[in-house]
N, C-alpha and C. Protein backbone atom coordinates (compact mmCIF):
# COMPACT_ATOMS: atom_id res chain seq x y z
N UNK A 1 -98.02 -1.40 187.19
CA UNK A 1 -96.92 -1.41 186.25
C UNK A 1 -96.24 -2.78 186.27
N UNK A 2 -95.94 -3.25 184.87
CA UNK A 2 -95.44 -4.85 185.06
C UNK A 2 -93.81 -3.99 184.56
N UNK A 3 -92.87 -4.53 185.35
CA UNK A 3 -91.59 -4.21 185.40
C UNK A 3 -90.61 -5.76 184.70
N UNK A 4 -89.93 -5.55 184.18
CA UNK A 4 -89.27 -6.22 183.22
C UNK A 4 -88.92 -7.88 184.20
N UNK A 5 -88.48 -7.81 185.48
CA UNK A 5 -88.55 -8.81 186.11
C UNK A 5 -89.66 -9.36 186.44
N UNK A 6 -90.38 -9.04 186.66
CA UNK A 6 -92.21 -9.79 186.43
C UNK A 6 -92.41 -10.47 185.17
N UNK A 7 -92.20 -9.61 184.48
CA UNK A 7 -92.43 -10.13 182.79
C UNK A 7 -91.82 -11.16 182.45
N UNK A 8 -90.21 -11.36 182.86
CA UNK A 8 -89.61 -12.37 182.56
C UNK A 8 -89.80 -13.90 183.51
N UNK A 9 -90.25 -13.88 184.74
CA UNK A 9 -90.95 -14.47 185.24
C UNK A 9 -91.91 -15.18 185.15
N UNK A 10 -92.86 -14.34 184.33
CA UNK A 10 -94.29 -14.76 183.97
C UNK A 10 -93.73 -15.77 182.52
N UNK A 11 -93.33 -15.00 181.54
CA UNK A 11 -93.13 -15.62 180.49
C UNK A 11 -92.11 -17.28 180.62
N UNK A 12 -91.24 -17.14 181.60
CA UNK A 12 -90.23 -18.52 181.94
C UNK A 12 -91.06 -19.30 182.68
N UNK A 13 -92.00 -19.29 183.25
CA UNK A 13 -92.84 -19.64 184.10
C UNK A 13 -94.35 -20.75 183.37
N UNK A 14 -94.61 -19.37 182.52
CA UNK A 14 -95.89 -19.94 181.57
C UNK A 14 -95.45 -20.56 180.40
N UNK A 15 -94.41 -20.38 180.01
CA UNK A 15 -94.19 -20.66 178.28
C UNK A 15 -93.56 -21.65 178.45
N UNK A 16 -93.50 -23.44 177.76
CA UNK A 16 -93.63 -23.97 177.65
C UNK A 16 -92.18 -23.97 177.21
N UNK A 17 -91.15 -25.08 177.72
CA UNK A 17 -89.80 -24.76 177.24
C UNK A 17 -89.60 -25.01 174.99
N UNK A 18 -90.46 -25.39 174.92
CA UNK A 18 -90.43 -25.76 173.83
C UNK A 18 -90.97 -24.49 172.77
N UNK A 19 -91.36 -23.81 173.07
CA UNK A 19 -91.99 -22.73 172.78
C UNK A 19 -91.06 -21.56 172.79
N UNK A 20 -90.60 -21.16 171.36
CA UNK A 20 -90.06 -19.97 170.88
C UNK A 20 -90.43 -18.54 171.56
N UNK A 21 -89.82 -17.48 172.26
CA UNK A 21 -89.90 -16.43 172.68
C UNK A 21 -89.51 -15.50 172.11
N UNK A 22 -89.99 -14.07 171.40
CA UNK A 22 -89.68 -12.93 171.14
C UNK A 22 -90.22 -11.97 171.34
N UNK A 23 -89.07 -11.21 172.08
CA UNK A 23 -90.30 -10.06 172.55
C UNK A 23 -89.43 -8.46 171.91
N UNK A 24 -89.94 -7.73 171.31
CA UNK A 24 -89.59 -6.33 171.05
C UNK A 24 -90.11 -5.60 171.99
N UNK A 25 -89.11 -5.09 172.18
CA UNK A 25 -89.63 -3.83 173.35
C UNK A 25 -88.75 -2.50 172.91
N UNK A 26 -89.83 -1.30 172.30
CA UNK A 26 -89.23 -0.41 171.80
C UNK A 26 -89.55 0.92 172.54
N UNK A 27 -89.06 0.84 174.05
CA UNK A 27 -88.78 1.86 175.43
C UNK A 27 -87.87 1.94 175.99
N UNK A 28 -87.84 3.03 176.49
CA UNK A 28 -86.91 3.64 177.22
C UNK A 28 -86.41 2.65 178.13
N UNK A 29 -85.02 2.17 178.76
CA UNK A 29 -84.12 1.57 179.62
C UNK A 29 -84.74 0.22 179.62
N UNK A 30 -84.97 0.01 178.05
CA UNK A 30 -85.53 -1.92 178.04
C UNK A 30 -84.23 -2.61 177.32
N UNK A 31 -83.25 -2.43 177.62
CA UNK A 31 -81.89 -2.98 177.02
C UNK A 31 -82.28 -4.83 178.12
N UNK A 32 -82.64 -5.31 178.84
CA UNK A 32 -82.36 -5.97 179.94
C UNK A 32 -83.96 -6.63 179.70
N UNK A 33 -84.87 -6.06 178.90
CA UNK A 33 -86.02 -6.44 178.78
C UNK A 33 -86.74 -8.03 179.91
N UNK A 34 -85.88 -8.95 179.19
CA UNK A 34 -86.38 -10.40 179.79
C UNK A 34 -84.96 -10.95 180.55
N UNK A 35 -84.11 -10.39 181.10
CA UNK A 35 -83.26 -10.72 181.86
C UNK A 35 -82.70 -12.16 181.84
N UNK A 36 -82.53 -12.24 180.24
CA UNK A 36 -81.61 -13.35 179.59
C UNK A 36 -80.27 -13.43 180.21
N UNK A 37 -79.73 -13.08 180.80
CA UNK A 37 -78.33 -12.83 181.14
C UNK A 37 -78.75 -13.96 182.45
N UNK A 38 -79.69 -14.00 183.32
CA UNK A 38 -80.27 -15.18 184.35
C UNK A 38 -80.51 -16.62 183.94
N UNK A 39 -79.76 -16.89 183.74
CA UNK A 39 -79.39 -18.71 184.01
C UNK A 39 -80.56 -19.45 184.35
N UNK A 40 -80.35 -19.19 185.66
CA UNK A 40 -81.30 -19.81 186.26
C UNK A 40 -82.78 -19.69 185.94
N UNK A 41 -83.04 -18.80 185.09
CA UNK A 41 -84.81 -17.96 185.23
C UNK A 41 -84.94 -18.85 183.57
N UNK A 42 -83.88 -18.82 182.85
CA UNK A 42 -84.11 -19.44 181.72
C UNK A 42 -83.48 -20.97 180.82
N UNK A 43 -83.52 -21.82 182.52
CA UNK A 43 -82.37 -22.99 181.93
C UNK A 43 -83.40 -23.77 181.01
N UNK A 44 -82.19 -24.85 180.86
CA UNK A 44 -82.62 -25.58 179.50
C UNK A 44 -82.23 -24.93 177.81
N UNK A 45 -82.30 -25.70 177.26
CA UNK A 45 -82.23 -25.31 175.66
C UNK A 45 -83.85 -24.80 175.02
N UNK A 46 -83.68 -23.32 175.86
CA UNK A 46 -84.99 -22.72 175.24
C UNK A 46 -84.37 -21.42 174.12
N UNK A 47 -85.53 -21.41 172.86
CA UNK A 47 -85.13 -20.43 172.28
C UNK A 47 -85.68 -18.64 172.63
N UNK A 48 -85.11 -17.87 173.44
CA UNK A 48 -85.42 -16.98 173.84
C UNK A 48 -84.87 -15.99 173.23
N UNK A 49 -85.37 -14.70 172.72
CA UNK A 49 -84.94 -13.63 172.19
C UNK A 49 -85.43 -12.37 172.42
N UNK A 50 -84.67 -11.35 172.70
CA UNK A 50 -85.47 -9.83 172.89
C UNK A 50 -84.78 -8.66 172.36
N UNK A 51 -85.47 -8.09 171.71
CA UNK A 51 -84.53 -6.86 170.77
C UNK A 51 -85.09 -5.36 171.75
N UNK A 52 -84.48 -4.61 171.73
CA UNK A 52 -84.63 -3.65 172.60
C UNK A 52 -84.14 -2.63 171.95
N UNK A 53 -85.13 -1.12 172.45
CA UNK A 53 -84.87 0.38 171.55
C UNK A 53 -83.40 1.00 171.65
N UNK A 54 -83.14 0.48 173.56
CA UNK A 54 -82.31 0.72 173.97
C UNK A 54 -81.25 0.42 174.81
N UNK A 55 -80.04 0.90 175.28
CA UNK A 55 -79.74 -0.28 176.31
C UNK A 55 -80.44 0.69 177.80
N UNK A 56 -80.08 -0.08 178.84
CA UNK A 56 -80.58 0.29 180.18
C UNK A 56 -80.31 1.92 180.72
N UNK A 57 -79.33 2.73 180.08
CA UNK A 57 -78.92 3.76 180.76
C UNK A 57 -79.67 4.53 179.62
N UNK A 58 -80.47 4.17 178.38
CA UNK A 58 -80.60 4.89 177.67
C UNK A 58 -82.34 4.77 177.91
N UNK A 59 -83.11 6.39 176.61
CA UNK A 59 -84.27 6.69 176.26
C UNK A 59 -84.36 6.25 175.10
N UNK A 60 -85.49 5.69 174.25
CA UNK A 60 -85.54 5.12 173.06
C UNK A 60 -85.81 6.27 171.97
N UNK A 61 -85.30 6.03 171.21
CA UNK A 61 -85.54 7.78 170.20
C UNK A 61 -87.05 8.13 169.97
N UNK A 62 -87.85 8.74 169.96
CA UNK A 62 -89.05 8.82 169.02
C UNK A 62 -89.10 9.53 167.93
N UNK A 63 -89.95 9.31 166.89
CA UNK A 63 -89.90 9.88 165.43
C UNK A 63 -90.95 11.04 165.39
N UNK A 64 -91.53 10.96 165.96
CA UNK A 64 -92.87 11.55 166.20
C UNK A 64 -93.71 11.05 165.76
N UNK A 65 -93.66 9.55 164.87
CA UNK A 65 -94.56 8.85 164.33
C UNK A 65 -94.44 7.37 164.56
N UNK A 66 -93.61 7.32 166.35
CA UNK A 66 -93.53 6.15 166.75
C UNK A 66 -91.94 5.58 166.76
N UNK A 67 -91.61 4.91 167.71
CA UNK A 67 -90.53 5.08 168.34
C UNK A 67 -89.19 4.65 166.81
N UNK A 68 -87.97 4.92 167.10
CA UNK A 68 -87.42 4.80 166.21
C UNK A 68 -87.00 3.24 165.52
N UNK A 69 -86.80 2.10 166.48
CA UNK A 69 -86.65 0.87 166.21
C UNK A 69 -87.78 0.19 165.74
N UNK A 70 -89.13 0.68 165.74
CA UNK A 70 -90.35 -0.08 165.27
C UNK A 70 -90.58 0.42 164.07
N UNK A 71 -89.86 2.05 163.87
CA UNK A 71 -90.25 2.11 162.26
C UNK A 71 -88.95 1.79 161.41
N UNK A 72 -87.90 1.17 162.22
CA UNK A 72 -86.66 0.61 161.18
C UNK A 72 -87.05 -0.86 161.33
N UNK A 73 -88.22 -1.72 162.21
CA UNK A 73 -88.52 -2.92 162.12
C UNK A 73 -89.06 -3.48 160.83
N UNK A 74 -90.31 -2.27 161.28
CA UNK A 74 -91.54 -1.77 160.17
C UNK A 74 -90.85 -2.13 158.60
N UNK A 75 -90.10 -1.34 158.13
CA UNK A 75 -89.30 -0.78 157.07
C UNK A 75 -88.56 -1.97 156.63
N UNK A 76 -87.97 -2.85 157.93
CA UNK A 76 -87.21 -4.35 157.22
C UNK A 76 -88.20 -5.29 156.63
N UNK A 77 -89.49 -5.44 157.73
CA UNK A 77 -90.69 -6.49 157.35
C UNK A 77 -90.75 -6.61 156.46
N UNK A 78 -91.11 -5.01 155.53
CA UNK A 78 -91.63 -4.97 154.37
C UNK A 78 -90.72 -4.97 152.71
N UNK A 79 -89.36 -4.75 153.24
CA UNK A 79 -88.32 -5.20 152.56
C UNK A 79 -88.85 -6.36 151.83
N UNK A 80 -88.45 -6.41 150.41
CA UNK A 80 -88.45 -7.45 149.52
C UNK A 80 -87.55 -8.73 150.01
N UNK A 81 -86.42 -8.05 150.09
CA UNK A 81 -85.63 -9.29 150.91
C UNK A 81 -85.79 -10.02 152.11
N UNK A 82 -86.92 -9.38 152.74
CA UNK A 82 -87.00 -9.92 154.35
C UNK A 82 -88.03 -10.48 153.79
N UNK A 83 -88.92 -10.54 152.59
CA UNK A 83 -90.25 -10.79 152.55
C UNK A 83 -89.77 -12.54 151.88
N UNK A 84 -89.19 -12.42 151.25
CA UNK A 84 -88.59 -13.70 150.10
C UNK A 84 -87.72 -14.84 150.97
N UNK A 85 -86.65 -13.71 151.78
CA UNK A 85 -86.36 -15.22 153.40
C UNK A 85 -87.50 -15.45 153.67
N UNK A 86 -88.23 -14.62 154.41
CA UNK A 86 -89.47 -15.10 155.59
C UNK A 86 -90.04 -16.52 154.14
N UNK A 87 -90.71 -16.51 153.25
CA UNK A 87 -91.09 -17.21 152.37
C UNK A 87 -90.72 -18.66 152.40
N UNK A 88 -89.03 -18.30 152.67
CA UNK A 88 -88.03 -20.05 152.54
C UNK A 88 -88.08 -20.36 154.08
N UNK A 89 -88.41 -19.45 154.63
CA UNK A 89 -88.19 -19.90 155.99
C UNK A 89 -86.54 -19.72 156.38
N UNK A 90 -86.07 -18.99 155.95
CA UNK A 90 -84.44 -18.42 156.02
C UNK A 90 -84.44 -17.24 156.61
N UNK A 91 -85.14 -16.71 157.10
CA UNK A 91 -84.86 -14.97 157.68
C UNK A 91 -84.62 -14.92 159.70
N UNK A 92 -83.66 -15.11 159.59
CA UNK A 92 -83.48 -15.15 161.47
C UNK A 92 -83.58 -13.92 162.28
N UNK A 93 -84.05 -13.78 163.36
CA UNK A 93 -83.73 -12.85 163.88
C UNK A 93 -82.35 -11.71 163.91
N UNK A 94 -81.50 -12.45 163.93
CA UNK A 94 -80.30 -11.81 163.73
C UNK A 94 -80.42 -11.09 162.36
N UNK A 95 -80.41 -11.87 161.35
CA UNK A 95 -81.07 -10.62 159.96
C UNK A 95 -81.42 -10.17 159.83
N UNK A 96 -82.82 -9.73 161.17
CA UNK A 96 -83.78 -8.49 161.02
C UNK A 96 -82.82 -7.42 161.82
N UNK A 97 -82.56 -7.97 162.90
CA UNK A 97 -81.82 -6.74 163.51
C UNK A 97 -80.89 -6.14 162.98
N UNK A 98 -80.16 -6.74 162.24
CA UNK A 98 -78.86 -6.54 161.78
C UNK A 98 -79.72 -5.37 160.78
N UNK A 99 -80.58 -5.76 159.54
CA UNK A 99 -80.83 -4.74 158.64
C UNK A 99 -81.55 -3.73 159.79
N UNK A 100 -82.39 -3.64 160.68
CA UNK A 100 -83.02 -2.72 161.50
C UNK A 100 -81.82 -1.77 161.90
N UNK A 101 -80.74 -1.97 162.89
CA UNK A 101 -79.66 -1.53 162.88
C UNK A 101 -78.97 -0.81 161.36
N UNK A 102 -78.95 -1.15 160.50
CA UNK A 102 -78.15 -0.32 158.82
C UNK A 102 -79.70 0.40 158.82
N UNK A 103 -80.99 0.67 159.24
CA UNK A 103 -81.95 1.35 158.78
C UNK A 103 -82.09 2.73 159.52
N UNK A 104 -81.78 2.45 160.43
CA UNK A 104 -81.68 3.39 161.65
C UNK A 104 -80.86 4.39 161.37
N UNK A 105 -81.15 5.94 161.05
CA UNK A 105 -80.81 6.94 160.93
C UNK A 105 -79.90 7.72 161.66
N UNK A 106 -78.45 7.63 161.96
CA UNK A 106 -78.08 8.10 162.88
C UNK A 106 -77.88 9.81 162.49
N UNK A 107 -78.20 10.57 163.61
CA UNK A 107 -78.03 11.75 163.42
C UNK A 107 -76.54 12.46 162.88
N UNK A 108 -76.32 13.43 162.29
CA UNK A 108 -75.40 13.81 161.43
C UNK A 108 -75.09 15.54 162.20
N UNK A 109 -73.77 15.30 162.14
CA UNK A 109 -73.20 16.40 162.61
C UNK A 109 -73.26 16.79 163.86
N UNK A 110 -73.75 16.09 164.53
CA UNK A 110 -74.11 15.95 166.39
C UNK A 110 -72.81 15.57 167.26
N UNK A 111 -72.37 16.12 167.87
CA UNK A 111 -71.69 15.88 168.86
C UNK A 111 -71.89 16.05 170.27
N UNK A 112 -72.07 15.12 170.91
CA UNK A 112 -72.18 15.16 172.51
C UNK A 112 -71.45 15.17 172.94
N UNK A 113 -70.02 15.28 172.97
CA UNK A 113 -68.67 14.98 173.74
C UNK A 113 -68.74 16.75 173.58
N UNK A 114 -68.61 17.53 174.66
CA UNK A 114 -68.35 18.97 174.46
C UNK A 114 -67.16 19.28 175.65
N UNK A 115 -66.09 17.97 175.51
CA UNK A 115 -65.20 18.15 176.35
C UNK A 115 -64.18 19.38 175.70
N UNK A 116 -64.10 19.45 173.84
CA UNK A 116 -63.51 20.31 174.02
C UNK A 116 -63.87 21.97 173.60
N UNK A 117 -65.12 22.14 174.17
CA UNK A 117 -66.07 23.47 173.99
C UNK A 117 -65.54 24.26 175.27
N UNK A 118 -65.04 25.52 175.69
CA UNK A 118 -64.78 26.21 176.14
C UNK A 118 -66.06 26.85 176.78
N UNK A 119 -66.86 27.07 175.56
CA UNK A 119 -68.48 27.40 176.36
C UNK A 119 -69.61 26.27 176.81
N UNK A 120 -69.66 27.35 178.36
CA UNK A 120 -70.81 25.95 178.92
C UNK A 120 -71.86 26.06 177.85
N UNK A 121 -72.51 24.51 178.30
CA UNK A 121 -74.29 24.74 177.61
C UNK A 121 -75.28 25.49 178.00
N UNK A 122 -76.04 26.29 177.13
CA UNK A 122 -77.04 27.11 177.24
C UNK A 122 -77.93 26.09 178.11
N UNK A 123 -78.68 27.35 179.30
CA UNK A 123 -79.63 26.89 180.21
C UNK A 123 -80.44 26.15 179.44
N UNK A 124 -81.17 26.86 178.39
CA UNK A 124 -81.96 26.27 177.84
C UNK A 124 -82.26 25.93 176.40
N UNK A 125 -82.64 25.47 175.41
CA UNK A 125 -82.39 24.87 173.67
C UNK A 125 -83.57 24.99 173.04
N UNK A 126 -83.51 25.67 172.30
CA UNK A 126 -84.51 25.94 171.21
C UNK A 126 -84.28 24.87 170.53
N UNK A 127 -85.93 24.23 169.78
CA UNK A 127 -85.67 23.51 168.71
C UNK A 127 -85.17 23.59 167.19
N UNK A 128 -84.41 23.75 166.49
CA UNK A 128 -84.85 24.32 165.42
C UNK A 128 -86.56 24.74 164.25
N UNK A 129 -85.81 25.80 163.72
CA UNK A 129 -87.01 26.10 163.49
C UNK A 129 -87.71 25.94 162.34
N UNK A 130 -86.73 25.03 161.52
CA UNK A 130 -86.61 24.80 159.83
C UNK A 130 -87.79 23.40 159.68
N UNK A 131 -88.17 22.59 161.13
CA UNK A 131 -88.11 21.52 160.89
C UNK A 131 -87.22 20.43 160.74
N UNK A 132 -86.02 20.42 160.22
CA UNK A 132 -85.08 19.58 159.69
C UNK A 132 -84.24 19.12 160.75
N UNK A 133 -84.71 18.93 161.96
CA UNK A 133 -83.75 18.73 163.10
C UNK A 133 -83.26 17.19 162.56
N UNK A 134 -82.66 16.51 163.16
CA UNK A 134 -82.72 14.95 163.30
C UNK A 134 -82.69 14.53 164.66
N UNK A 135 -82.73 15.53 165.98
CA UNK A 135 -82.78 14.85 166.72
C UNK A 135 -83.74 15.68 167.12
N UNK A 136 -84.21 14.75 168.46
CA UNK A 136 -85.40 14.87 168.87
C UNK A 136 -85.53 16.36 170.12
N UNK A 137 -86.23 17.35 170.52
CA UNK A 137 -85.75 18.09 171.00
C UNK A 137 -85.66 17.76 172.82
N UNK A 138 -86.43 16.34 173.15
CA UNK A 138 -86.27 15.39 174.70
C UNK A 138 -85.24 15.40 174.68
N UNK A 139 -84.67 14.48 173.42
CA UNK A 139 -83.21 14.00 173.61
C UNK A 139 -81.99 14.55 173.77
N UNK A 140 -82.26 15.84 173.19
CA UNK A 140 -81.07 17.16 173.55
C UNK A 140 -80.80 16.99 174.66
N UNK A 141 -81.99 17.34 175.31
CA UNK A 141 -82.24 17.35 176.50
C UNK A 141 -81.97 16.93 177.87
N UNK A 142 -82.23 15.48 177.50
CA UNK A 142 -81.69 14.26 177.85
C UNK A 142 -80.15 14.16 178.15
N UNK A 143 -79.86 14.44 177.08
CA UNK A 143 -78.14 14.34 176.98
C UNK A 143 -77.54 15.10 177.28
N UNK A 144 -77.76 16.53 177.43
CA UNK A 144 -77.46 17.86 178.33
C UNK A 144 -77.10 17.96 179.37
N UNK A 145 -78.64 17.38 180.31
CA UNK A 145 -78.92 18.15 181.37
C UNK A 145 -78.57 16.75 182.24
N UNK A 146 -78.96 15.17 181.77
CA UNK A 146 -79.09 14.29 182.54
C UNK A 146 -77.81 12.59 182.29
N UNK A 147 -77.44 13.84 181.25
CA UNK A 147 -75.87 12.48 180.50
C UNK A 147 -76.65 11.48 180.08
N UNK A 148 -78.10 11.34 179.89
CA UNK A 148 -78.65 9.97 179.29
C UNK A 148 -78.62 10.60 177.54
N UNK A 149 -77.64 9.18 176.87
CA UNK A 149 -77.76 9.40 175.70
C UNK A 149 -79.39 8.77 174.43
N UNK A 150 -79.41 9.53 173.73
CA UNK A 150 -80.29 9.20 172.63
C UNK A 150 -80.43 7.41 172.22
N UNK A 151 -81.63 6.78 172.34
CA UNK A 151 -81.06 5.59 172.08
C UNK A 151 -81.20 5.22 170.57
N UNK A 152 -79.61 5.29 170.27
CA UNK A 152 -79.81 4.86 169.20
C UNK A 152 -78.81 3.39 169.10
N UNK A 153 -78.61 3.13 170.27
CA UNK A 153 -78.16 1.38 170.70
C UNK A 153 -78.96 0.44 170.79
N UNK A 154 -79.76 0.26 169.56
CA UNK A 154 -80.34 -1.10 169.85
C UNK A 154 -79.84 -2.20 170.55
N UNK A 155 -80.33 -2.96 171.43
CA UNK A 155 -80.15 -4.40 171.58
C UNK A 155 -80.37 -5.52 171.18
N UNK A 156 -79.67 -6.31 171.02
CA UNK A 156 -80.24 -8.20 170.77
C UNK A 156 -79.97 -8.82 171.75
N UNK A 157 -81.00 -9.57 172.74
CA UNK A 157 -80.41 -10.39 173.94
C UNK A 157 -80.97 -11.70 173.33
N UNK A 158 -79.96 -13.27 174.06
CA UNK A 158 -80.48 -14.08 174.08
C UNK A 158 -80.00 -14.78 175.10
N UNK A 159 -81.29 -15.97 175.48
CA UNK A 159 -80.43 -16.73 176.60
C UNK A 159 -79.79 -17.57 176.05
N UNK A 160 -78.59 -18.26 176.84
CA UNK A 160 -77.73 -19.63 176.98
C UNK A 160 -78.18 -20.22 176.19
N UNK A 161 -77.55 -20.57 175.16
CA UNK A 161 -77.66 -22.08 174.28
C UNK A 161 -78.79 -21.64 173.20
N UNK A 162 -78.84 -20.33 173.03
CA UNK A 162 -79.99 -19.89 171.92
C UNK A 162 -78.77 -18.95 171.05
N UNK A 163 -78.86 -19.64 169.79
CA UNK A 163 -78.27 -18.67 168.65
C UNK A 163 -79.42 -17.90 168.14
N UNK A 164 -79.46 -16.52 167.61
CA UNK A 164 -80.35 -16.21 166.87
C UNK A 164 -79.90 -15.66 165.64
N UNK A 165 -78.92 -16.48 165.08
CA UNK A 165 -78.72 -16.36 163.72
C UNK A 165 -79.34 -18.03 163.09
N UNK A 166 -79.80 -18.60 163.64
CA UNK A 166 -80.50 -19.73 163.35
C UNK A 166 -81.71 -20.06 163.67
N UNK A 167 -82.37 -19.12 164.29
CA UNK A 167 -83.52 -18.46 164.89
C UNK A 167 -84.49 -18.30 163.96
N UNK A 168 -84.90 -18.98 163.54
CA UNK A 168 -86.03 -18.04 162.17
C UNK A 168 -87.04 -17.19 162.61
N UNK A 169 -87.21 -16.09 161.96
CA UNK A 169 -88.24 -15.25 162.55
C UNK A 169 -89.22 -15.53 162.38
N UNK A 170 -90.25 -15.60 163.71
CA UNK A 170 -91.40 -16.09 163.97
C UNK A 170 -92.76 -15.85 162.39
N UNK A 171 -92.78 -14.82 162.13
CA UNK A 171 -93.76 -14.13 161.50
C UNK A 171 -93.64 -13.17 159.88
């Protein structure tokens, strides 16, 4: 298993300070992905960037057709507007996330705060049976039994001296 401090290692290590970094990582407790917040692991004026499903205390949502931030990535790529920046060479990272973030479905009518419910939670949770859930039936779960919430907190990390609203997106 390569663990997020290896990774960031390898990549500060091998990649060439001159050389643009982005990495998506759309899993569970990858808020911290390349451990941009380390100075030291990433000095210099390098452009480093990592978008993440979730932050660290969190699980990344799944759709059942693949995690939830890769199909609100998916969905910006192909945006007319993301297609016509990318073109001028005007579309930054920060613009993808930002629309990825407004794409992202947040669930409706959900409340996890059941501070003021009188009744405990049922041992156990049926999924619905209509189909029409919006959340996932892990993530109930998740948030129930283990206080880890649904990730629907994307991240944007960057290191020191890297804007990524001036960032153009790689691709």
């Amino acid at each position: 298993d390569l663990v997020d401090d290896e990774l960031a290692l390898v990549l500060a290590k091998a990649a060439d300070p001159s050389v643009g970094i982005l990495v998506i990582a759309d899993a569970c407790h990858s808020g911290t992905v390349l451990d941009l917040s380390r100075d030291a692991l990433w000095e210099g004026n390098r452009q480093v960037v990592s978008m993440s499903g979730c932050q660290d205390a969190q699980c990344s949502t799944d759709t059942g057709d693949g995690g939830a931030m890769t199909n609100a990535f998916l969905k910006v790529m192909k945006s007319k507007n993301c297609r016509d920046l990318r073109k001028k060479r005007k579309c930054s990272i920060q613009w993808v996330f930002n629309r990825m973030v407004e794409t992202i479905k947040q669930p409706e009518n959900v409340n996890y705060d059941d501070s003021d419910d009188d009744e405990p939670w049922p041992d156990t949770f049926a999924p619905e049976q209509d189909g029409d859930s919006d959340l996932d039936y892990a993530d109930i779960l998740m948030s129930a039994i283990y206080g880890i919430d649904p990730g629907q907190d994307m991240n944007l990390s960057w290191c020191a001296g890297c804007d990524p609203t001036t960032v153009c997106f790689p691709f």
